[in-house]
PDB file of N, CA and C in Angstrom:
ATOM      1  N   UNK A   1       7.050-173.980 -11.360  1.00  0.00           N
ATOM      2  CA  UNK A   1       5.601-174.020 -11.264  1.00  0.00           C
ATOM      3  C   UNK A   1       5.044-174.343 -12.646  1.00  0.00           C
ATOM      4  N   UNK A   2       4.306-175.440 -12.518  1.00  0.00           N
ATOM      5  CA  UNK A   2       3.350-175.624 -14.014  1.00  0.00           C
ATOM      6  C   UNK A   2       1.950-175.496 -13.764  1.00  0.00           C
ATOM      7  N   UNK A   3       1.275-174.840 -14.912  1.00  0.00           N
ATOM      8  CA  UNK A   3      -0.608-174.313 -14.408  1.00  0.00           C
ATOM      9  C   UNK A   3      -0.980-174.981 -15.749  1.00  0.00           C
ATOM     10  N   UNK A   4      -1.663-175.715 -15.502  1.00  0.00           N
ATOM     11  CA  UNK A   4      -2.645-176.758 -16.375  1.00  0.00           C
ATOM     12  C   UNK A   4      -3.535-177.250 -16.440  1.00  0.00           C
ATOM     13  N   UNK A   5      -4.497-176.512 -18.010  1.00  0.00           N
ATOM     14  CA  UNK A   5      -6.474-176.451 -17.485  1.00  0.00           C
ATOM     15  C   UNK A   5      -6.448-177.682 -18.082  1.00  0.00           C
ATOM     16  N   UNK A   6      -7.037-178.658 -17.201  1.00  0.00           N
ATOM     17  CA  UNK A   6      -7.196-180.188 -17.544  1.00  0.00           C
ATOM     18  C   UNK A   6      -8.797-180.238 -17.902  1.00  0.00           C
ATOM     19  N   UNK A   7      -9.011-181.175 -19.694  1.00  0.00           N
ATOM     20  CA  UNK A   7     -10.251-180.977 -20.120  1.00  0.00           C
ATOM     21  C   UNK A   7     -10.764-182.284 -19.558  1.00  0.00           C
ATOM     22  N   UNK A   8     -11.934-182.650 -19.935  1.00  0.00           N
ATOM     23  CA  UNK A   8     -12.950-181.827 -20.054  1.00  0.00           C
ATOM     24  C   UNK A   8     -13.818-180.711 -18.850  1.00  0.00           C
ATOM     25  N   UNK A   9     -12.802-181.079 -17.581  1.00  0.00           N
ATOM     26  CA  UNK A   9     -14.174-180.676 -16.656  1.00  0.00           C
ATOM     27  C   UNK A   9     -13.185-179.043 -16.044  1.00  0.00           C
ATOM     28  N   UNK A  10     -12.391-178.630 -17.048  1.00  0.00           N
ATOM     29  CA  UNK A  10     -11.641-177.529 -16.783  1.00  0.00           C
ATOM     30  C   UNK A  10     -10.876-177.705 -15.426  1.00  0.00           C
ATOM     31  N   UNK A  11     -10.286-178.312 -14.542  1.00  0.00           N
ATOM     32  CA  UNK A  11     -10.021-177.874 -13.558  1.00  0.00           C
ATOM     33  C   UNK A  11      -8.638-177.621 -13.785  1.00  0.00           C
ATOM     34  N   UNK A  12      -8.193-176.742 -12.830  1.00  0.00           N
ATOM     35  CA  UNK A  12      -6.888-175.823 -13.147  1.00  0.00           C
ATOM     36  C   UNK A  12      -5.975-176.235 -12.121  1.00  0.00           C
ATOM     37  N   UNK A  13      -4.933-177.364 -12.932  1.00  0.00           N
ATOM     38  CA  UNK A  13      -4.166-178.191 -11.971  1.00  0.00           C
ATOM     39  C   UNK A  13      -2.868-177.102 -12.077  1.00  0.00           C
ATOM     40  N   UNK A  14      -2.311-176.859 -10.807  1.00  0.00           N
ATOM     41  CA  UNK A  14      -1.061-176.105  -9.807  1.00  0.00           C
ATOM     42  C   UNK A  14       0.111-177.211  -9.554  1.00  0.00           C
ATOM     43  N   UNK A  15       1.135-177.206 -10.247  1.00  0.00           N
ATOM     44  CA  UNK A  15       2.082-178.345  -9.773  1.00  0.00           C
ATOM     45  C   UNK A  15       3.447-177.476  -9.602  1.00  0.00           C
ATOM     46  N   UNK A  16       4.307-178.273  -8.517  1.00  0.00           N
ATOM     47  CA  UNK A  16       6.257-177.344  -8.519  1.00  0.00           C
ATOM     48  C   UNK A  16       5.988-176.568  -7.220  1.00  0.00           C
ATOM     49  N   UNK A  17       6.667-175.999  -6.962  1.00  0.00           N
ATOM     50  CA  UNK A  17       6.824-174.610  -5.980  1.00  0.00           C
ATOM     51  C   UNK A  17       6.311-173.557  -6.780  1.00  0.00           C
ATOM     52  N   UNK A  18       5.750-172.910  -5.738  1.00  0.00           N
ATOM     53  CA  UNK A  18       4.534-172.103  -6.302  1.00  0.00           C
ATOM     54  C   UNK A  18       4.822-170.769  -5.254  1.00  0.00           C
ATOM     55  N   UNK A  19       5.347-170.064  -5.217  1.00  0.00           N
ATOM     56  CA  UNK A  19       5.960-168.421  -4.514  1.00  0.00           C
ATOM     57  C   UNK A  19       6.354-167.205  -4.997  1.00  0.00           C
ATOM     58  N   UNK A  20       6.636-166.426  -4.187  1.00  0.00           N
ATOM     59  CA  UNK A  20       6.717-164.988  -4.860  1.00  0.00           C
ATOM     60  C   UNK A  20       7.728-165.183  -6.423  1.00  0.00           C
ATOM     61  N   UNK A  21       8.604-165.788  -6.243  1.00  0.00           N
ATOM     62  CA  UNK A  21       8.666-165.181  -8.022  1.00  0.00           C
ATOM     63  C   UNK A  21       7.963-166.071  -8.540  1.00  0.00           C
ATOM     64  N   UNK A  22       6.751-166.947  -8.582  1.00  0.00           N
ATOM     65  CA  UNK A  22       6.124-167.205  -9.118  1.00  0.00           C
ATOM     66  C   UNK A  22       5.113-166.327  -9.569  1.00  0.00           C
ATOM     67  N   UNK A  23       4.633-165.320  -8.172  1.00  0.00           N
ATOM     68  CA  UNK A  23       2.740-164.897  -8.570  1.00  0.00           C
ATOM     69  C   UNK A  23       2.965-164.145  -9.744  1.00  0.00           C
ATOM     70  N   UNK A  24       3.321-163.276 -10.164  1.00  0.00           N
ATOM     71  CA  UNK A  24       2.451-163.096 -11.593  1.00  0.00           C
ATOM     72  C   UNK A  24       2.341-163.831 -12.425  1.00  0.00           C
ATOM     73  N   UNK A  25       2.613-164.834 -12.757  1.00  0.00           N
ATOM     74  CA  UNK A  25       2.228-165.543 -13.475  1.00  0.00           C
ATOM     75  C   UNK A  25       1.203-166.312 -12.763  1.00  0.00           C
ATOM     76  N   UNK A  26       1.128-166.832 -11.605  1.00  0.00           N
ATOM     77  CA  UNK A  26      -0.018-167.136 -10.872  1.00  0.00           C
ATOM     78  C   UNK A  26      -1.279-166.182 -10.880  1.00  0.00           C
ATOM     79  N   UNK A  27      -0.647-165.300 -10.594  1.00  0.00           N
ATOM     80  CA  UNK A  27      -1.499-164.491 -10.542  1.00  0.00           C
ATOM     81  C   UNK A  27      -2.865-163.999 -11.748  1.00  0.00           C
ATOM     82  N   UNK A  28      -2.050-164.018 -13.158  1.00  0.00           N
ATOM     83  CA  UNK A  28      -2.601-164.061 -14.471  1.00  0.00           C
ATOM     84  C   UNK A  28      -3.554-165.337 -14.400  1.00  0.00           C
ATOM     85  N   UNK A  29      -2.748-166.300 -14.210  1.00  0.00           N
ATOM     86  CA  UNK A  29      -3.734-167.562 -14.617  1.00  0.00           C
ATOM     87  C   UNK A  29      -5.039-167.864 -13.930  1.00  0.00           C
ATOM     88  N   UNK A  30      -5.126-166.884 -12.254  1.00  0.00           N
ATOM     89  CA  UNK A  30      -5.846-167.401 -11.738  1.00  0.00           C
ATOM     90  C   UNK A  30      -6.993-166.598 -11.960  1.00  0.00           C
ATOM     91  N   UNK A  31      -6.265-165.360 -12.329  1.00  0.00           N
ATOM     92  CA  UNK A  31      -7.991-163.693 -12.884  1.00  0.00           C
ATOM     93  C   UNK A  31      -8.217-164.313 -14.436  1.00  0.00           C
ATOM     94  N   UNK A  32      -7.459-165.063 -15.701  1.00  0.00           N
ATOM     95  CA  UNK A  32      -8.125-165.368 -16.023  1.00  0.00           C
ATOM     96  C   UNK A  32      -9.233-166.334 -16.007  1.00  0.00           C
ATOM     97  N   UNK A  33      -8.615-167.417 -15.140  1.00  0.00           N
ATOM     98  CA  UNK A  33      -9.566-168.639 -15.109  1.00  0.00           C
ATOM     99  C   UNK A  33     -10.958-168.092 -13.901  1.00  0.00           C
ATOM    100  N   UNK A  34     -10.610-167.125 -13.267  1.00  0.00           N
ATOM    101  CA  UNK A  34     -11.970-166.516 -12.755  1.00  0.00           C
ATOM    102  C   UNK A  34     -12.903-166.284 -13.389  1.00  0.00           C
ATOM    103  N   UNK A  35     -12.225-166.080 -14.586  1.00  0.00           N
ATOM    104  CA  UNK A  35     -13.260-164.884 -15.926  1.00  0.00           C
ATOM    105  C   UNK A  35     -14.258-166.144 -16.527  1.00  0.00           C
ATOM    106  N   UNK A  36     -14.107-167.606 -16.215  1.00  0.00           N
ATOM    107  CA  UNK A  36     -14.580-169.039 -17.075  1.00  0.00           C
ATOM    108  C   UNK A  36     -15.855-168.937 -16.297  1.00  0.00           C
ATOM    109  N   UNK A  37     -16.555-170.173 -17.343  1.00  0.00           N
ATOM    110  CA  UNK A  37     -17.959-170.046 -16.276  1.00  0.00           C
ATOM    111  C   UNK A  37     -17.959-170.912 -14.874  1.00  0.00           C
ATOM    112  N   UNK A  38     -18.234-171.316 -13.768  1.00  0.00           N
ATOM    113  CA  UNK A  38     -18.417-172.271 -13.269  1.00  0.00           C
ATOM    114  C   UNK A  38     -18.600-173.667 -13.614  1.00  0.00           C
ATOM    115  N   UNK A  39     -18.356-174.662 -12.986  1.00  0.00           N
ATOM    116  CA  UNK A  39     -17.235-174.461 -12.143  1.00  0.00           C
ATOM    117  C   UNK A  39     -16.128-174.471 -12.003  1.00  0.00           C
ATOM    118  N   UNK A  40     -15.947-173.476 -11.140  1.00  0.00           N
ATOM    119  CA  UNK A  40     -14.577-173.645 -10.699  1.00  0.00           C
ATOM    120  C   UNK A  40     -13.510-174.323  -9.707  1.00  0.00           C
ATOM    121  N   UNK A  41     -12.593-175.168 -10.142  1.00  0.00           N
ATOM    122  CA  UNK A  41     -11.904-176.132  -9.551  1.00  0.00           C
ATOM    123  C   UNK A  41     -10.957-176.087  -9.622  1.00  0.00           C
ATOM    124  N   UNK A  42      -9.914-176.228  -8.276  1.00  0.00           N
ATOM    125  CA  UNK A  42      -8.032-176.238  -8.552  1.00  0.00           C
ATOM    126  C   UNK A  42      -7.786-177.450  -8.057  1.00  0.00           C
ATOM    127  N   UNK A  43      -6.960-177.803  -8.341  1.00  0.00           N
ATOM    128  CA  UNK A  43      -5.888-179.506  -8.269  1.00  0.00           C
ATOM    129  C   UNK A  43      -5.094-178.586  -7.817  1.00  0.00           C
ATOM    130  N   UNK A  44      -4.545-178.961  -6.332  1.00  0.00           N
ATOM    131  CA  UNK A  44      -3.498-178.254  -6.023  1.00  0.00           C
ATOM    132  C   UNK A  44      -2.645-179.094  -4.856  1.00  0.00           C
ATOM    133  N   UNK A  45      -2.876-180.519  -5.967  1.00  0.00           N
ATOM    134  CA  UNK A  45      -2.415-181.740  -4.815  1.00  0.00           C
ATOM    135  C   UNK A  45      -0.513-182.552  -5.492  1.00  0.00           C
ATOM    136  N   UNK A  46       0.034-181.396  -6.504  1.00  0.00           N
ATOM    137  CA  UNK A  46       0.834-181.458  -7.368  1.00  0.00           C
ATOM    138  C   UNK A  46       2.177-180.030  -6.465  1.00  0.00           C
ATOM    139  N   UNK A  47       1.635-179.663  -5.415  1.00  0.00           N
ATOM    140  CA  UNK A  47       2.235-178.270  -5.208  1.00  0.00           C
ATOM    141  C   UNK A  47       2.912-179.063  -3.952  1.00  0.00           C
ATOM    142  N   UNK A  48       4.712-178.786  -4.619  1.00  0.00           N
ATOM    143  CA  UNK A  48       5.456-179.104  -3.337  1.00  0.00           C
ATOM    144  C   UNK A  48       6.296-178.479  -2.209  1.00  0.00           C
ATOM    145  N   UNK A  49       6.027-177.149  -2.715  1.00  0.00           N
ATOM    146  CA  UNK A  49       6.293-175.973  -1.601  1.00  0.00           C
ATOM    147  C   UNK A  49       5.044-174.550  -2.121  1.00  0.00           C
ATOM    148  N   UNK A  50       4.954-174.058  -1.139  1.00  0.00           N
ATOM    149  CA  UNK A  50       4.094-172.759  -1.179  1.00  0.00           C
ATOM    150  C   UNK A  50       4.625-171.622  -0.315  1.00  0.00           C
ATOM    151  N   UNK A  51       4.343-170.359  -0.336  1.00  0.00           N
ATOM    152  CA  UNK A  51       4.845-169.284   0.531  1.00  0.00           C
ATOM    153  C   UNK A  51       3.315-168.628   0.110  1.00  0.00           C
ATOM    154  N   UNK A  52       3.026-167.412   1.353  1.00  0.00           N
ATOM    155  CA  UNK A  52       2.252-166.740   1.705  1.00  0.00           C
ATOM    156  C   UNK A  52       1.559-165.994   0.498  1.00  0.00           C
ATOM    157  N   UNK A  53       2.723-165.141  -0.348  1.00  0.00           N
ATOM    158  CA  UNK A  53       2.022-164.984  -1.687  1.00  0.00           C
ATOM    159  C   UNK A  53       1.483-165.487  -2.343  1.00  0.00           C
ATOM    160  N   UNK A  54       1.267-167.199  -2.827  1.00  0.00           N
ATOM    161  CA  UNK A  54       0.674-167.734  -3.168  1.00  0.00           C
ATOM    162  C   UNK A  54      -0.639-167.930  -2.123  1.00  0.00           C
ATOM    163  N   UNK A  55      -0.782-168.051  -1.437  1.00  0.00           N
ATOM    164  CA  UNK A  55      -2.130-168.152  -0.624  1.00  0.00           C
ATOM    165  C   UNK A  55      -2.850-167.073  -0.622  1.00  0.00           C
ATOM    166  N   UNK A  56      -2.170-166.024  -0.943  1.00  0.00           N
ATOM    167  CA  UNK A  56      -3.349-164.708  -0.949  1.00  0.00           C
ATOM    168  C   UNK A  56      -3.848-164.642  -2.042  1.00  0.00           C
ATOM    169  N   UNK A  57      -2.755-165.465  -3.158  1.00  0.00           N
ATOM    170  CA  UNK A  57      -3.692-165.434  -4.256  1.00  0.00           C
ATOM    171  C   UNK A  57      -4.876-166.055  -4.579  1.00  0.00           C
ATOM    172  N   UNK A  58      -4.567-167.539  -4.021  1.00  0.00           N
ATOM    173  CA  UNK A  58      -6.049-168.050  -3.801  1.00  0.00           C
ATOM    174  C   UNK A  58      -7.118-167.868  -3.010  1.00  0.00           C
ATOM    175  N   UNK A  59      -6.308-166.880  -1.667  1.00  0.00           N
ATOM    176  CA  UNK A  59      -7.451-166.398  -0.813  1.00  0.00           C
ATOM    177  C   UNK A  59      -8.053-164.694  -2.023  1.00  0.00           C
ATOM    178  N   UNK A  60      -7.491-163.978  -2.430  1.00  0.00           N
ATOM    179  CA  UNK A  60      -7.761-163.493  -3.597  1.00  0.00           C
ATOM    180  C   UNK A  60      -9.109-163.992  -4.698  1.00  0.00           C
ATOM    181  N   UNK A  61      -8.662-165.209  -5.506  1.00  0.00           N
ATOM    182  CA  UNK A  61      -9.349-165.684  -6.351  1.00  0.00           C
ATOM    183  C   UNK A  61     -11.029-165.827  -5.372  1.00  0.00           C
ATOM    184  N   UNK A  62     -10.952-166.765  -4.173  1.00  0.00           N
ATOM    185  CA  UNK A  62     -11.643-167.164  -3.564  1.00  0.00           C
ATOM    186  C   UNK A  62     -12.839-166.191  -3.208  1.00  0.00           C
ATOM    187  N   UNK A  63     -12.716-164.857  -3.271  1.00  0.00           N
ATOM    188  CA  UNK A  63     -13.161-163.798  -2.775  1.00  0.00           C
ATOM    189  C   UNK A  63     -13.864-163.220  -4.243  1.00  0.00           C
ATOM    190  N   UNK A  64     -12.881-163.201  -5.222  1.00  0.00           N
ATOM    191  CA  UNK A  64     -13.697-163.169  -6.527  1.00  0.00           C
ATOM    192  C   UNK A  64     -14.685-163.825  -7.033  1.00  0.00           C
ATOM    193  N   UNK A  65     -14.507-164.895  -7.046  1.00  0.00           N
ATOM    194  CA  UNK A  65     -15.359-166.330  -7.231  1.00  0.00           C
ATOM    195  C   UNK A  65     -16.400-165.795  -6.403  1.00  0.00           C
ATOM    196  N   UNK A  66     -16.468-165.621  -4.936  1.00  0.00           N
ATOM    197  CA  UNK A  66     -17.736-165.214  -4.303  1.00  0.00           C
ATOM    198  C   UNK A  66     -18.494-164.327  -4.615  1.00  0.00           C
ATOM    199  N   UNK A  67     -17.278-162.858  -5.086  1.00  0.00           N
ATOM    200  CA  UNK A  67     -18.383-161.741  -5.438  1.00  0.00           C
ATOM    201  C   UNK A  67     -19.154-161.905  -6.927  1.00  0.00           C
ATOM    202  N   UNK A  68     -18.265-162.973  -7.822  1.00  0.00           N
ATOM    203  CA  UNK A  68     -19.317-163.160  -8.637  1.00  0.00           C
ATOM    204  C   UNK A  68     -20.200-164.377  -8.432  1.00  0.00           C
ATOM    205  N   UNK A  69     -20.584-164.476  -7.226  1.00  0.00           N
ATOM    206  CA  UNK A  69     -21.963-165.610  -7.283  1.00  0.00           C
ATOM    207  C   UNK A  69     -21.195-166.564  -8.323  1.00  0.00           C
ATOM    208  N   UNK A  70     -19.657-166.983  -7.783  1.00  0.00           N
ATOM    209  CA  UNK A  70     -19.458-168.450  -8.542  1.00  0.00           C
ATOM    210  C   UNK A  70     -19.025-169.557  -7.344  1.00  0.00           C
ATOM    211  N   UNK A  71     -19.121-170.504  -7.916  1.00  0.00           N
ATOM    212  CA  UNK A  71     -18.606-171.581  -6.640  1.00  0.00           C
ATOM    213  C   UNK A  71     -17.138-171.676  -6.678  1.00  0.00           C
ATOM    214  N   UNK A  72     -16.249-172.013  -5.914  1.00  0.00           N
ATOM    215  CA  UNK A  72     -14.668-172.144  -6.324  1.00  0.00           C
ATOM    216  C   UNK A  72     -14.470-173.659  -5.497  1.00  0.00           C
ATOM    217  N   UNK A  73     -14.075-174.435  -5.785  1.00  0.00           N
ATOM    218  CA  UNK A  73     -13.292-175.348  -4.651  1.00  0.00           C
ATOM    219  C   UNK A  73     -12.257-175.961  -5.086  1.00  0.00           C
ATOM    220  N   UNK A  74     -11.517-176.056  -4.416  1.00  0.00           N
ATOM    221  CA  UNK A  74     -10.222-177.018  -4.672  1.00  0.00           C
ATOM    222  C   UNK A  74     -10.523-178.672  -4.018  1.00  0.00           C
ATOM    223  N   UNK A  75     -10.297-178.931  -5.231  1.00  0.00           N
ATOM    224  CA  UNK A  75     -10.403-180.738  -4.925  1.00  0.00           C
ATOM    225  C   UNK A  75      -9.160-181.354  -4.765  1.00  0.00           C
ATOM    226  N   UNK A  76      -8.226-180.767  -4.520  1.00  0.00           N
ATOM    227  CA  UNK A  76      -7.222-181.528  -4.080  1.00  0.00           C
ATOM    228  C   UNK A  76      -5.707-180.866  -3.587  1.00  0.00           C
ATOM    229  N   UNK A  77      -5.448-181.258  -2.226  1.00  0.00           N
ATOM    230  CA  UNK A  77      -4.765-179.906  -1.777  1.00  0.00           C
ATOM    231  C   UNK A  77      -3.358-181.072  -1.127  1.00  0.00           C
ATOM    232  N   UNK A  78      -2.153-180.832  -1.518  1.00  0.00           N
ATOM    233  CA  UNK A  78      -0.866-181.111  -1.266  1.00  0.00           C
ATOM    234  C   UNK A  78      -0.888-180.917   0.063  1.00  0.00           C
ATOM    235  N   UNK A  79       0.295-181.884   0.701  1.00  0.00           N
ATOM    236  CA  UNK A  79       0.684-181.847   2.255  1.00  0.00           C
ATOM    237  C   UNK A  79       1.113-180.466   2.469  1.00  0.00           C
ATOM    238  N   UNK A  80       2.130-179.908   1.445  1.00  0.00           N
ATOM    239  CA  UNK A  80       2.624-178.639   1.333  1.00  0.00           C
ATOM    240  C   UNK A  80       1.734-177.610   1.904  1.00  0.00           C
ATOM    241  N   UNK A  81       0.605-177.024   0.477  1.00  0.00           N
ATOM    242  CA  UNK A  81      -0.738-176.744   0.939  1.00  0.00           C
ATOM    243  C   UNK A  81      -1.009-176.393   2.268  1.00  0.00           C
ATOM    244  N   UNK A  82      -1.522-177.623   2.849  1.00  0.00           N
ATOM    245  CA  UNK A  82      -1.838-177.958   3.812  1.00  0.00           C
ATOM    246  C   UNK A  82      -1.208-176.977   4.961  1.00  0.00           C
ATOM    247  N   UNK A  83       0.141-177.731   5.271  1.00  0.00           N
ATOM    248  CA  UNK A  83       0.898-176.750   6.138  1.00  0.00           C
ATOM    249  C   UNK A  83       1.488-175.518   5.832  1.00  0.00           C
ATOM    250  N   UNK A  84       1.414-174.889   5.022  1.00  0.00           N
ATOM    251  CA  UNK A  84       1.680-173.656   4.499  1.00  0.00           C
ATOM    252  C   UNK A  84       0.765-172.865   5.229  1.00  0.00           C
ATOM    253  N   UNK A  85      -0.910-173.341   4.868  1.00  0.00           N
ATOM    254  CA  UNK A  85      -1.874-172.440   5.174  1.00  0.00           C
ATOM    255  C   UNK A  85      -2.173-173.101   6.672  1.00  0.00           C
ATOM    256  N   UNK A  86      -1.563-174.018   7.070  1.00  0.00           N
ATOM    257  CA  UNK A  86      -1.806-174.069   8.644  1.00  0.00           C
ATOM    258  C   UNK A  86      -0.864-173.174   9.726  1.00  0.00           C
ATOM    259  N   UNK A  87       0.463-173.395   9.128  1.00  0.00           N
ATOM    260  CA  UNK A  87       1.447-171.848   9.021  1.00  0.00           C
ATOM    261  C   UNK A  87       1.070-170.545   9.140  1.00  0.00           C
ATOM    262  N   UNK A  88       0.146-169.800   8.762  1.00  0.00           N
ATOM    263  CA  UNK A  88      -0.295-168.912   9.241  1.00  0.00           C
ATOM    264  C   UNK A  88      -1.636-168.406   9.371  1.00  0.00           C
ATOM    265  N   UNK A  89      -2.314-169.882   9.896  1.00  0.00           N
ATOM    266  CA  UNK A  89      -3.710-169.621  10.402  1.00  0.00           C
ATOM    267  C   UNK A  89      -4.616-169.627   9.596  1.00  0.00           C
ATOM    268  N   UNK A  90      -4.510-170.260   8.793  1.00  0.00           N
ATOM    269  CA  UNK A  90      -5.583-170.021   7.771  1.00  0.00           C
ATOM    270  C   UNK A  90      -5.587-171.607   7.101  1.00  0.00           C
ATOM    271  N   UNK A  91      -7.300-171.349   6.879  1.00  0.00           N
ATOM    272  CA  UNK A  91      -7.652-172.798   7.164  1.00  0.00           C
ATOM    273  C   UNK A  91      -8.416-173.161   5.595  1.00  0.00           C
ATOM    274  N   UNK A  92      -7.763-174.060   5.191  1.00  0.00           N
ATOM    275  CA  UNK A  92      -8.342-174.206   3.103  1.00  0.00           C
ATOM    276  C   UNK A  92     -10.070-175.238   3.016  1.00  0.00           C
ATOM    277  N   UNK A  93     -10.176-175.525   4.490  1.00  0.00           N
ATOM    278  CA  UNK A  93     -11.381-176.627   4.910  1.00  0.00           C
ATOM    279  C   UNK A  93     -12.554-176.065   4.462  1.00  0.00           C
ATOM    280  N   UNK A  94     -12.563-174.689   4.124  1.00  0.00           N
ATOM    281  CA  UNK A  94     -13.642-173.801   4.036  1.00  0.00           C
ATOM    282  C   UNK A  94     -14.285-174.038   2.710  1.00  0.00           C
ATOM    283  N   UNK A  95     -13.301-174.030   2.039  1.00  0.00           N
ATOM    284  CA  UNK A  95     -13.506-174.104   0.548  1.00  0.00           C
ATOM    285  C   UNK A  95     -13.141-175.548   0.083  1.00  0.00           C
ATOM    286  N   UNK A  96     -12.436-176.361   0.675  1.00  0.00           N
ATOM    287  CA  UNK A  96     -12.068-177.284   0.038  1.00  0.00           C
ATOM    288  C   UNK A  96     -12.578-178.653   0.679  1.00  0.00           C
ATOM    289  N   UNK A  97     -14.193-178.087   1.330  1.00  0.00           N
ATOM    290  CA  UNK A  97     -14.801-179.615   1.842  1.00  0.00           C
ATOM    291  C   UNK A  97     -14.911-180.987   1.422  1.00  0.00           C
ATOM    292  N   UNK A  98     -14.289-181.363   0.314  1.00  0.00           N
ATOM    293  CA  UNK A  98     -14.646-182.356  -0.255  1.00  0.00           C
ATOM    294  C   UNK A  98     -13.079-183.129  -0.304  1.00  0.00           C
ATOM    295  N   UNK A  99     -11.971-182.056  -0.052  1.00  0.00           N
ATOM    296  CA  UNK A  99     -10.763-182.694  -0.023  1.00  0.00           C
ATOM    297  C   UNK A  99     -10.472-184.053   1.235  1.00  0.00           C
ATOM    298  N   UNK A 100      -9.855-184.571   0.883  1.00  0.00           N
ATOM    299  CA  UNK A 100      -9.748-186.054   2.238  1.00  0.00           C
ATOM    300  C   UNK A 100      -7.994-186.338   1.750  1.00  0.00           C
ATOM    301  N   UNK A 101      -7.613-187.142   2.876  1.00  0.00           N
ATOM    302  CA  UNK A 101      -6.559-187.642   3.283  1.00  0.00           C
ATOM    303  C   UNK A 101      -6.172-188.419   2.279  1.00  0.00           C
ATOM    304  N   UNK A 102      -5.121-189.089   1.253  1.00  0.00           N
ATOM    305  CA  UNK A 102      -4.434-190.388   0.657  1.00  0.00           C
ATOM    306  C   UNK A 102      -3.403-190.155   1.305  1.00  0.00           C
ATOM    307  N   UNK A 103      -2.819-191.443   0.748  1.00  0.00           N
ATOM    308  CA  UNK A 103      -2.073-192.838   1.377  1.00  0.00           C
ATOM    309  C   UNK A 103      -0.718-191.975   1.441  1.00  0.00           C
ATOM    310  N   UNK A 104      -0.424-190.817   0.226  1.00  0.00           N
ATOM    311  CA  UNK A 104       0.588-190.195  -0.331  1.00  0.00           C
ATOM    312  C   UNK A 104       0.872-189.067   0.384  1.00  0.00           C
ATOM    313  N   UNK A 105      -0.249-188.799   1.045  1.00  0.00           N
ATOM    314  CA  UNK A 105      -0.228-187.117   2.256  1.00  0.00           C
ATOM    315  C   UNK A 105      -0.688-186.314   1.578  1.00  0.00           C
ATOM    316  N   UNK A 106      -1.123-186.094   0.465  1.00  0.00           N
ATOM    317  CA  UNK A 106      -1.672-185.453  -0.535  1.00  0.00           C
ATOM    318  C   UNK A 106      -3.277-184.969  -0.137  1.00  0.00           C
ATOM    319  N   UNK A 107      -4.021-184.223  -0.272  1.00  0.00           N
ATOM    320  CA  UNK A 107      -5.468-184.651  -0.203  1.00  0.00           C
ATOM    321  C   UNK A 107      -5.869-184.083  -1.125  1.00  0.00           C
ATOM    322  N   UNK A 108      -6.819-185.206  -1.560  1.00  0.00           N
ATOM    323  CA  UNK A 108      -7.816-184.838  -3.520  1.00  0.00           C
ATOM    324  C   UNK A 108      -9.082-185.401  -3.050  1.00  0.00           C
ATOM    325  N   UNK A 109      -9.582-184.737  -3.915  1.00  0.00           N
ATOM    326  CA  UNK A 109     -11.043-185.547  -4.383  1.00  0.00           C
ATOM    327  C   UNK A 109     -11.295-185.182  -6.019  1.00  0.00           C
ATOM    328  N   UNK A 110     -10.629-184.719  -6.716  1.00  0.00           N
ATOM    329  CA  UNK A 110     -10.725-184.168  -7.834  1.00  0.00           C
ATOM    330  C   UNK A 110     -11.192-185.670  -8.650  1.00  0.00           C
TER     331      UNK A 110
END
């Protein structure tokens, strides 16, 4: 897993397999980058496997971001992604309206 705040517009690109022995370190990167001002943005169109722990973390972050009256979205969400969180019902469309389909199976808008 590599986590990388891409300047200037901060967004916090997620690339590799991204799972339980990943989250704490996921986990760190994502309460600090909560702590930034708005907005907030993940690239998470670099992620080529995911497991459940990782999704709670962003369903986690996602919930933070709300209670502080911040915006969160992910602009760009991997096929992985995708079916991971279609895997157990849970749907990233919520937050990540702006994501769309490429050619690659990938979806960005970042």
């Amino acid at each position: 897993m590599r986590i990388t705040e891409l300047e200037p517009d901060a967004v916090l690109k997620i690339s590799g397999a991204i799972d339980i022995g990943g989250a704490d370190e996921l986990c760190a990167a994502l309460a600090a980058y909560a702590m930034r001002e708005p907005p907030l943005t993940l690239d998470l169109s670099g992620v080529d496997g995911c497991d459940t722990a990782a999704l709670q973390l962003f369903c986690s972050l996602r919930k933070t971001a709300l209670d502080a009256n911040k915006a969160l979205r992910i602009g760009a969400l991997s096929t992985a992604i995708v079916e991971a969180s279609a895997a157990v019902g849970l749907s990233l469309e919520e937050f990540a309206p702006d994501a769309f389909h490429s050619t690659g199976g990938a979806r960005n808008a970042v």
